[in-house]
N, C-alpha and C. Protein backbone atom coordinates (compact mmCIF):
# COMPACT_ATOMS: atom_id res chain seq x y z
N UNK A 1 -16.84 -2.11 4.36
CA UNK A 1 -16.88 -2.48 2.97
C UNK A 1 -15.70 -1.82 2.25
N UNK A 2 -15.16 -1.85 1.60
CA UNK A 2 -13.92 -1.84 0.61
C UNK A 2 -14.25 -1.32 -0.65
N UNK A 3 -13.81 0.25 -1.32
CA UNK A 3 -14.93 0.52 -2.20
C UNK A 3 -13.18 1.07 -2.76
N UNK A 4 -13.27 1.91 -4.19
CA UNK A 4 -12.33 2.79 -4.15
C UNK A 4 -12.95 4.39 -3.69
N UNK A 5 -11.51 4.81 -3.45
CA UNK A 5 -11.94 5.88 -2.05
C UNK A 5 -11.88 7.20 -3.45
N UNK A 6 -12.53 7.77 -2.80
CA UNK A 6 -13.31 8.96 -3.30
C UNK A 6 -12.44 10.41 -3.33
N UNK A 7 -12.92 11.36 -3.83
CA UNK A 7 -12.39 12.82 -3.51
C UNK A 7 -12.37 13.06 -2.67
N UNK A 8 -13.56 13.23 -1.78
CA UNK A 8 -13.96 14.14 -0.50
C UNK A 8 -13.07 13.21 0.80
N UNK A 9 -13.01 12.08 0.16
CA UNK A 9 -12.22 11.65 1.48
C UNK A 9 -10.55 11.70 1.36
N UNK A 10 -9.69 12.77 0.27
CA UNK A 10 -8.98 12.81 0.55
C UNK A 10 -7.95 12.77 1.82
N UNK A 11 -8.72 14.43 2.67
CA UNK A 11 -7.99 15.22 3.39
C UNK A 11 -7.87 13.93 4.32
N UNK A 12 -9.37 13.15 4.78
CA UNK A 12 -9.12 12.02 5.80
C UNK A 12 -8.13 10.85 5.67
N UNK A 13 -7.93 10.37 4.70
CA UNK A 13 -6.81 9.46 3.81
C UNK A 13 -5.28 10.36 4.18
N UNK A 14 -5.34 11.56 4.03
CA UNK A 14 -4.26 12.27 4.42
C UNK A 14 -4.02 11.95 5.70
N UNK A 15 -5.35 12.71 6.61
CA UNK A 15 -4.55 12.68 8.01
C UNK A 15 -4.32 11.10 8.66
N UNK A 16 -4.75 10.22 7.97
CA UNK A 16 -4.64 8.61 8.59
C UNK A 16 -3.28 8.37 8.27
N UNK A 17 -3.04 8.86 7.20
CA UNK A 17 -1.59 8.32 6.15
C UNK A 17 -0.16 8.87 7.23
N UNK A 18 -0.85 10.47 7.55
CA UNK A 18 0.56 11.17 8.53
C UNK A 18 0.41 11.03 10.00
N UNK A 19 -0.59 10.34 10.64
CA UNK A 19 -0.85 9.82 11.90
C UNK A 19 0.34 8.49 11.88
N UNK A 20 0.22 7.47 10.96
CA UNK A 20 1.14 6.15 10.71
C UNK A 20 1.95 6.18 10.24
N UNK A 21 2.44 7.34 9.64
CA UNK A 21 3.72 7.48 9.32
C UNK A 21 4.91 7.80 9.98
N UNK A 22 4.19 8.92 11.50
CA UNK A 22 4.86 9.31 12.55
C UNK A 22 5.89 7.93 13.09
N UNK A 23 5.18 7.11 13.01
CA UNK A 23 6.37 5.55 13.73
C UNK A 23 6.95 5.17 12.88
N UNK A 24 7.05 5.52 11.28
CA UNK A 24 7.42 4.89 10.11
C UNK A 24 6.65 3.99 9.92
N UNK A 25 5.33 3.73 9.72
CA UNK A 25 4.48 2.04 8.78
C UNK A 25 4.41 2.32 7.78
N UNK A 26 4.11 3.83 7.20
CA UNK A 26 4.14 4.27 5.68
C UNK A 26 4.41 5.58 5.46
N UNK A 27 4.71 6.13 4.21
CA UNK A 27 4.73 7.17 3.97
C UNK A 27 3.83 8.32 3.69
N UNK A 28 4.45 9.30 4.51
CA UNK A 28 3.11 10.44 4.48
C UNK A 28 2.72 10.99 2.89
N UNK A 29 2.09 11.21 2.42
CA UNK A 29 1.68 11.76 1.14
C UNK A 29 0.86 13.10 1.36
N UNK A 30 1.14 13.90 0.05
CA UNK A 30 1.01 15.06 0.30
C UNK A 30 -0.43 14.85 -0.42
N UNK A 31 -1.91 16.20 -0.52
CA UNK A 31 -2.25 16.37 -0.95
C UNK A 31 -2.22 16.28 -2.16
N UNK A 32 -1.42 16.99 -2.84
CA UNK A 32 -0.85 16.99 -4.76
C UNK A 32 -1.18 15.38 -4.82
N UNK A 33 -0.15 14.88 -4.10
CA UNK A 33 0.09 12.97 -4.24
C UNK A 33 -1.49 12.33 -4.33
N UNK A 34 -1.96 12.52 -2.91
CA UNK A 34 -3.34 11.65 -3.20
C UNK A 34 -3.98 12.34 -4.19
N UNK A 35 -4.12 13.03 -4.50
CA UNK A 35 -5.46 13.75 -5.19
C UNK A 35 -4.65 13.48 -6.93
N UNK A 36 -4.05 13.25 -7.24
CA UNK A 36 -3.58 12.95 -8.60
C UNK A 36 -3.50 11.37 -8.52
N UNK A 37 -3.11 10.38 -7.89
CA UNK A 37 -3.04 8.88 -7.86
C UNK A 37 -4.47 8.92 -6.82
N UNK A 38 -5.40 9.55 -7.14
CA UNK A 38 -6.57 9.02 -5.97
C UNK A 38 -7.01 7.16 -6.53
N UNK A 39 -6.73 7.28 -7.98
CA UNK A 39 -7.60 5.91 -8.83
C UNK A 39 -6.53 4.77 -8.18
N UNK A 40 -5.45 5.41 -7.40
CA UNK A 40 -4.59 3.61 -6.75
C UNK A 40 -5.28 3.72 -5.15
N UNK A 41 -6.31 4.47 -4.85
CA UNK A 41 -6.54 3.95 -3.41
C UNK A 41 -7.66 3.18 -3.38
N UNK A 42 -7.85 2.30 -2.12
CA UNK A 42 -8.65 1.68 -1.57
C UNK A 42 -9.20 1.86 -0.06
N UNK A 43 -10.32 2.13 -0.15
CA UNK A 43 -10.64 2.60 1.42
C UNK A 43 -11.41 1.34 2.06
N UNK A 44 -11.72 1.18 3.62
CA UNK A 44 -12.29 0.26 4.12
C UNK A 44 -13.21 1.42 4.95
N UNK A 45 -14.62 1.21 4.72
CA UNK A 45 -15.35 2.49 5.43
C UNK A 45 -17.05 1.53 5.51
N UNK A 46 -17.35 1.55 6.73
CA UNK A 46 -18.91 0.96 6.90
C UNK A 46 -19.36 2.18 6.88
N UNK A 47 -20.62 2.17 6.30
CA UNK A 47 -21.71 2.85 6.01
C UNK A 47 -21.52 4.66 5.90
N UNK A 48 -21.78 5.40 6.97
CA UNK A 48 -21.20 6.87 7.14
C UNK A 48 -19.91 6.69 8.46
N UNK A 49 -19.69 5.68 8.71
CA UNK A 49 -18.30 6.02 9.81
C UNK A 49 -17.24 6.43 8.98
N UNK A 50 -16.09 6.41 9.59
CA UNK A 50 -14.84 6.87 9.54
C UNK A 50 -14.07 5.94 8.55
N UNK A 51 -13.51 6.04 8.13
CA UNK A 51 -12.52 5.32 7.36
C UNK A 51 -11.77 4.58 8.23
N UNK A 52 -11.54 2.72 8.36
CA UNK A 52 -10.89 2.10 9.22
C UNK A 52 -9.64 1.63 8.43
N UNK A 53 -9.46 1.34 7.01
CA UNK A 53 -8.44 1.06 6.40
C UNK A 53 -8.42 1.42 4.79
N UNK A 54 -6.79 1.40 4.51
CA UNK A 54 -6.62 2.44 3.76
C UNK A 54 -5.63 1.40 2.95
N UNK A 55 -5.32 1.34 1.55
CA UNK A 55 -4.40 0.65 0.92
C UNK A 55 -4.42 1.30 -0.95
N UNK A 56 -3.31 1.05 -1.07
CA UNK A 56 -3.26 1.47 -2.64
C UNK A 56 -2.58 0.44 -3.62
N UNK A 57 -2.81 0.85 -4.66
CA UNK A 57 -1.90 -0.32 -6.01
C UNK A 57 -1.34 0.77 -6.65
N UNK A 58 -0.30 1.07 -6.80
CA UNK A 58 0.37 1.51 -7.63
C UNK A 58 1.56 1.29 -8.66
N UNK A 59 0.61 1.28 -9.61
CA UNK A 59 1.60 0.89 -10.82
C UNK A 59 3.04 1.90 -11.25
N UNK A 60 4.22 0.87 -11.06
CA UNK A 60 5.52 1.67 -11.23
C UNK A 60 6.45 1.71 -12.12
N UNK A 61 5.84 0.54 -12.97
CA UNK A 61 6.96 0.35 -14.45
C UNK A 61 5.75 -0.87 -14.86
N UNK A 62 6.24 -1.08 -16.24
CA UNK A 62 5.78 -2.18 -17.29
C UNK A 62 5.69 -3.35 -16.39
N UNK A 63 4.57 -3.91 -15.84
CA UNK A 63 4.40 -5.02 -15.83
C UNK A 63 4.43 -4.69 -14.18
N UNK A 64 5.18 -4.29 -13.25
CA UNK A 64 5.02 -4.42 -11.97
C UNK A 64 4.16 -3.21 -10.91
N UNK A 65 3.42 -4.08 -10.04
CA UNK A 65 2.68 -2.50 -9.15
C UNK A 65 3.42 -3.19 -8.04
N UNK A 66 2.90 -1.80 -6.87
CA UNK A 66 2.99 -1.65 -5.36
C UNK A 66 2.64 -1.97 -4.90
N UNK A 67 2.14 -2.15 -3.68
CA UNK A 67 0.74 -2.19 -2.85
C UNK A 67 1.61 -1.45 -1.85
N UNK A 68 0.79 -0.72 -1.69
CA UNK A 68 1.52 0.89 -0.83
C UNK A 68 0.49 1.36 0.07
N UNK A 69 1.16 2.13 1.46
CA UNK A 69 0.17 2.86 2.38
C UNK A 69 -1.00 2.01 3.06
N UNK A 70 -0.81 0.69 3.09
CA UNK A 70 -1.67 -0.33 3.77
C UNK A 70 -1.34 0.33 5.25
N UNK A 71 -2.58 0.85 6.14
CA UNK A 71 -2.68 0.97 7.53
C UNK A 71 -4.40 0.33 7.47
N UNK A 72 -4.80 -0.20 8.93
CA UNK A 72 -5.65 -0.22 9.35
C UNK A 72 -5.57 0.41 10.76
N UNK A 73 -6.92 1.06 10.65
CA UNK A 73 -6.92 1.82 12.55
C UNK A 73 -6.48 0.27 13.82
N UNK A 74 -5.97 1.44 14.31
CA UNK A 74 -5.64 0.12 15.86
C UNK A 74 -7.01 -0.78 16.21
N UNK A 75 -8.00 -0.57 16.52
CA UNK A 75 -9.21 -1.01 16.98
C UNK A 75 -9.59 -1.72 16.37
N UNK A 76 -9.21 -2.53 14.96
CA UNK A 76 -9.85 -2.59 13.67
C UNK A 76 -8.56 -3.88 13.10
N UNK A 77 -7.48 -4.09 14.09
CA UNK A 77 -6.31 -4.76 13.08
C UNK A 77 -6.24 -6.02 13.77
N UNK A 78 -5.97 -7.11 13.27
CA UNK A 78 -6.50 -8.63 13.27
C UNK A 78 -8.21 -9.27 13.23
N UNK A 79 -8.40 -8.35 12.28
CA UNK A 79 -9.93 -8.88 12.29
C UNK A 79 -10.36 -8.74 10.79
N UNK A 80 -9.09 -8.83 9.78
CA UNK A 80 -8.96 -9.10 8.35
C UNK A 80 -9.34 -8.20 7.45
N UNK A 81 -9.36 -7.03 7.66
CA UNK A 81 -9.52 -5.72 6.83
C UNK A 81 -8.43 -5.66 6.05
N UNK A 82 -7.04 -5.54 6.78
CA UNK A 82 -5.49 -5.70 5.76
C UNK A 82 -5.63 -6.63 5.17
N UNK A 83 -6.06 -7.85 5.16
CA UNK A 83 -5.92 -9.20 4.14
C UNK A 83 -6.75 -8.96 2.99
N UNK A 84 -8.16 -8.27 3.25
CA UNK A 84 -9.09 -7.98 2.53
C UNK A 84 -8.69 -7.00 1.45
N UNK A 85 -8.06 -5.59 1.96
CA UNK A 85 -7.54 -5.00 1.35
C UNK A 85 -6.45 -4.82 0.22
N UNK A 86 -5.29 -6.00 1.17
CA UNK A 86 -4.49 -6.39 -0.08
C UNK A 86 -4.94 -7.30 -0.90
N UNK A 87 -5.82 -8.35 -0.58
CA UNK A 87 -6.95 -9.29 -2.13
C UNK A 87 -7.40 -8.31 -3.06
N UNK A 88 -7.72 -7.28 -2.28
CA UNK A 88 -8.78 -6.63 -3.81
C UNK A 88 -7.67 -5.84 -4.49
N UNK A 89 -6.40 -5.37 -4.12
CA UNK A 89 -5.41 -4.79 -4.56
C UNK A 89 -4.85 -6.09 -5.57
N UNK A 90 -4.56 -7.24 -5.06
CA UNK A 90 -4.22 -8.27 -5.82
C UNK A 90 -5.15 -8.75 -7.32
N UNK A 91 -6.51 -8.52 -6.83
CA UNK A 91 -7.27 -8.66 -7.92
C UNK A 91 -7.30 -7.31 -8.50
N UNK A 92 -7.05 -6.44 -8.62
CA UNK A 92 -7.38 -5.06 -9.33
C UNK A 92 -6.20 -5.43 -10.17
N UNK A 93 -4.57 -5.87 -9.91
CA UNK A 93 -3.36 -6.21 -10.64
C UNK A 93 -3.82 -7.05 -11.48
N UNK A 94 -4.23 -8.64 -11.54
CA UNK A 94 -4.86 -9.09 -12.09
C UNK A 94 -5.33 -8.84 -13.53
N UNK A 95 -6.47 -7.92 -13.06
CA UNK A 95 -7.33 -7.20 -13.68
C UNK A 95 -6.33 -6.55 -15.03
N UNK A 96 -6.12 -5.84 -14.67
CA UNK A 96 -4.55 -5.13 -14.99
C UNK A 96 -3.49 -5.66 -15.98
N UNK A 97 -3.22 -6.54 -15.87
CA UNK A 97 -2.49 -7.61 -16.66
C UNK A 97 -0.94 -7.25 -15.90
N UNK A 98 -0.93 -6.96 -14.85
CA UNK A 98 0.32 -7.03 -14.02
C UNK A 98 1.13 -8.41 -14.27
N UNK A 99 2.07 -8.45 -13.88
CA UNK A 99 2.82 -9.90 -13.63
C UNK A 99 3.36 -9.88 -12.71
N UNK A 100 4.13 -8.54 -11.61
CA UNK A 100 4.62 -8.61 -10.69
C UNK A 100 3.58 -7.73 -9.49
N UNK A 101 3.95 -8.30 -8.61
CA UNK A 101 3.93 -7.01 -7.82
C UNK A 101 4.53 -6.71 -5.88
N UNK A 102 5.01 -5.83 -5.44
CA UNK A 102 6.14 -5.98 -4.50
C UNK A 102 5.27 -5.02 -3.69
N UNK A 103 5.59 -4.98 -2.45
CA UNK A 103 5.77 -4.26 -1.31
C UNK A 103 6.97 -4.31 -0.09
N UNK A 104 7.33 -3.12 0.07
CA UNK A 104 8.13 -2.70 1.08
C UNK A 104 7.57 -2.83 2.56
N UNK A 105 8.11 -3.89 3.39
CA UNK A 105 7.23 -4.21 4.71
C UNK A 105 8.42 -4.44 5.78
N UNK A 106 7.79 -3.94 7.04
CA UNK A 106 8.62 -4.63 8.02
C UNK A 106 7.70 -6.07 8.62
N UNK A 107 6.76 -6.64 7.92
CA UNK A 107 6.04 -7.71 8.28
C UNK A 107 5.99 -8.65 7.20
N UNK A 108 7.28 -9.00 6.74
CA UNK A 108 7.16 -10.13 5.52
C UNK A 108 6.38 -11.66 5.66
N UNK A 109 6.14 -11.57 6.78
CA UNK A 109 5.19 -12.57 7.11
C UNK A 109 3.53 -12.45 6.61
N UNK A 110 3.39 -11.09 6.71
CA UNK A 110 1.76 -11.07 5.90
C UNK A 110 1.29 -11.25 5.35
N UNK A 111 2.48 -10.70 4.07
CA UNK A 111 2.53 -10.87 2.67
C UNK A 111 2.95 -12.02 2.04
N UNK A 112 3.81 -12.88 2.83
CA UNK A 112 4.19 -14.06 2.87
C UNK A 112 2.89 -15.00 2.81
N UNK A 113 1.76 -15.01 3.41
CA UNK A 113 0.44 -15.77 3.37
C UNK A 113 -0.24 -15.56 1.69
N UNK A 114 -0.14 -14.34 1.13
CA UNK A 114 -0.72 -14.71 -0.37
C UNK A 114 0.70 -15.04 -1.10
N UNK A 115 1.50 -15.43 -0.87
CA UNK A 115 2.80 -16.15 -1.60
C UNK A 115 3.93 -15.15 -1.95
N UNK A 116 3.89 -13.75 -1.13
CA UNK A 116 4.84 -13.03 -1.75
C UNK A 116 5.92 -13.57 -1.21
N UNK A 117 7.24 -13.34 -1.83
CA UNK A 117 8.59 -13.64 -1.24
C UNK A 117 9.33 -12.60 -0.79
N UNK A 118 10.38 -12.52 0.16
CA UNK A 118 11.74 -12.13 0.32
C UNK A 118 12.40 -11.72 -1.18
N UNK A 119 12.74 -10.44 -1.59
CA UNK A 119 13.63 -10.22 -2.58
C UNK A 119 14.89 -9.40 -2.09
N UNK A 120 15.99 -9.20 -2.93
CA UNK A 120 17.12 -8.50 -2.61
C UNK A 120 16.84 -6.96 -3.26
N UNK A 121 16.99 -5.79 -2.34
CA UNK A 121 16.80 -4.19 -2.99
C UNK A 121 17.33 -4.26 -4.37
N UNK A 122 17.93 -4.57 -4.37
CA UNK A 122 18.15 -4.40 -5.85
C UNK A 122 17.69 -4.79 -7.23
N UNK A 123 16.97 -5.87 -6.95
CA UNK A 123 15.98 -6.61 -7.98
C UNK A 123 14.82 -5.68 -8.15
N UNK A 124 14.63 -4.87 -7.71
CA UNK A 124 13.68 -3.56 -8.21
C UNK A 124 14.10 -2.43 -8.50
N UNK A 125 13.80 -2.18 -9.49
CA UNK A 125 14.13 -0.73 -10.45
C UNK A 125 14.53 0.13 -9.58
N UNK A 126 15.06 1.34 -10.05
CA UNK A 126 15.60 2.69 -9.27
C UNK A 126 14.43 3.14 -9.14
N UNK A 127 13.10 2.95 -9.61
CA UNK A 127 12.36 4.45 -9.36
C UNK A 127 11.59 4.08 -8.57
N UNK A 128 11.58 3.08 -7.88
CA UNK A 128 10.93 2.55 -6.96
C UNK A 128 11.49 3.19 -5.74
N UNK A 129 12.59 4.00 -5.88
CA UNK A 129 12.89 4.56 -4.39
C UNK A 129 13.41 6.03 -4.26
N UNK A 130 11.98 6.48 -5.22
CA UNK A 130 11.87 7.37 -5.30
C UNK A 130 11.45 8.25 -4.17
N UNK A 131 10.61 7.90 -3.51
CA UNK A 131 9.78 8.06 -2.54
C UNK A 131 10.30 8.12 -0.93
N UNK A 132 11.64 7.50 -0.95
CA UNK A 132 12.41 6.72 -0.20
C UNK A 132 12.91 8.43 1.15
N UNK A 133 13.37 9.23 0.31
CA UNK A 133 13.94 10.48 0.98
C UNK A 133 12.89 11.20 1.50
N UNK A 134 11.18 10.94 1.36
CA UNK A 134 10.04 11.33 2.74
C UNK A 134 10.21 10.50 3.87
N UNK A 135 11.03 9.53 4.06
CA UNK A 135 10.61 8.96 5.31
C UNK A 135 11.36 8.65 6.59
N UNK A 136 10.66 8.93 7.47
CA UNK A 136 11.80 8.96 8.74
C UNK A 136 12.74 8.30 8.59
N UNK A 137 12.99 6.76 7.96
CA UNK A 137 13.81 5.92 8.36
C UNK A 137 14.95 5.97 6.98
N UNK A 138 14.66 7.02 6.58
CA UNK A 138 15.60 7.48 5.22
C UNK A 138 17.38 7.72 6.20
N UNK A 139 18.03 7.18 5.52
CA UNK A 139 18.72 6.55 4.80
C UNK A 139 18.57 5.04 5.93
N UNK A 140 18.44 4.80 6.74
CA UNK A 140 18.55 3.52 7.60
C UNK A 140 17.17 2.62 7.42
N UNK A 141 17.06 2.32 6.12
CA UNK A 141 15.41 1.61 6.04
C UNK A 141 15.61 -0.37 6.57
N UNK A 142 14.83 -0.18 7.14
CA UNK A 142 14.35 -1.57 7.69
C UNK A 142 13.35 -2.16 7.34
N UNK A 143 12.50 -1.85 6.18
CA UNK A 143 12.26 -2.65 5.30
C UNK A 143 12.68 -3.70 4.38
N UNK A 144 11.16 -4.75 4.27
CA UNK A 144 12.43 -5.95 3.65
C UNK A 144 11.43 -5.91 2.40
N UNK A 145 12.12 -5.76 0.69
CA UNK A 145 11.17 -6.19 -0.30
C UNK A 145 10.55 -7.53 -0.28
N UNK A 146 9.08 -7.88 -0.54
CA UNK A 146 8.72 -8.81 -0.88
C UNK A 146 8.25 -8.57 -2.43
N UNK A 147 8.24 -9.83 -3.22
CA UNK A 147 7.42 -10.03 -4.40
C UNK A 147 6.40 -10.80 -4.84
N UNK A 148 5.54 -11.06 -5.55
CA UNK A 148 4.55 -12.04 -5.99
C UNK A 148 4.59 -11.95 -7.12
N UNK A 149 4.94 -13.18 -7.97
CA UNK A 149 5.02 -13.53 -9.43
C UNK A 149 3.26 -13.72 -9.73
N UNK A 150 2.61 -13.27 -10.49
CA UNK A 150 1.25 -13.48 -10.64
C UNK A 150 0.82 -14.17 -12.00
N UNK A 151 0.40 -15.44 -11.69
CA UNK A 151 0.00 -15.72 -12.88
C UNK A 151 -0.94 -15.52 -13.95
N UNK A 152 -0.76 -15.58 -15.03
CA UNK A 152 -1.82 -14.82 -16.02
C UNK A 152 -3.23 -15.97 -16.26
């Protein structure tokens, strides 16, 4: 079930976040990080198990969010937890009165299924890469921006 994720499950949100980050899929976040933006996560957790997927919205300027730190556990991926996860991220924007919103992917095909597009780095603000100098693949990123224009 898909709830927003809680306090106590920080530290676990942590260690999932720096387990997937080791190959580069996302960026590790520190304690300080989750525990101050805890209100942009989304957890995927049945009943008392473990946390199987993890995703956030984060809002980064007027009008546009993220969708950031999407992992699902290996055991757990093609069986629509990530799709699920980024819908309720899509509807929380929505909600929101967003108009844009982008993610950094090496799978533009995913995001490509709810209509995001291919954009050029530069069509997104500077502070969007902010974040950019935690990650292994800093300065050589192989990420491709996508966007979704959202209608009101």
């Amino acid at each position: 079930m898909i709830r927003k994720a809680r306090i106590e499950e920080v530290p676990e949100i942590r260690r999932m976040l720096a387990e997937f980050s080791r190959e580069g899929d996302v960026l590790p976040r520190t304690l300080a990080s989750l525990y101050s933006h805890l209100r942009d996560y989304y957890v995927w957790r049945e009943e008392d198990g473990p946390i199987e997927g993890i995703v956030a919205l984060h809002v980064t300027w007027d009008g546009l969010g993220e969708i950031r730190s999407l992992v699902v556990v290996p055991e757990r991926q093609r069986q629509g937890l990530g799709t699920a996860l980024v819908a309720r991220c899509l509807e929380e924007a929505r909600d929101l009165g967003l108009r844009r919103v982008f993610a950094l992917t090496t799978n533009p095909g995913f995001f490509g299924r709810f209509g995001f597009r291919p954009i050029a780095k530069e069509a997104l603000p500077p502070i969007v890469w902010a974040d950019c100098v935690d990650c292994v693949k800093f300065p050589d990123c192989d990420e491709i921006p996508v966007m979704l224009e959202l209608k009101p």
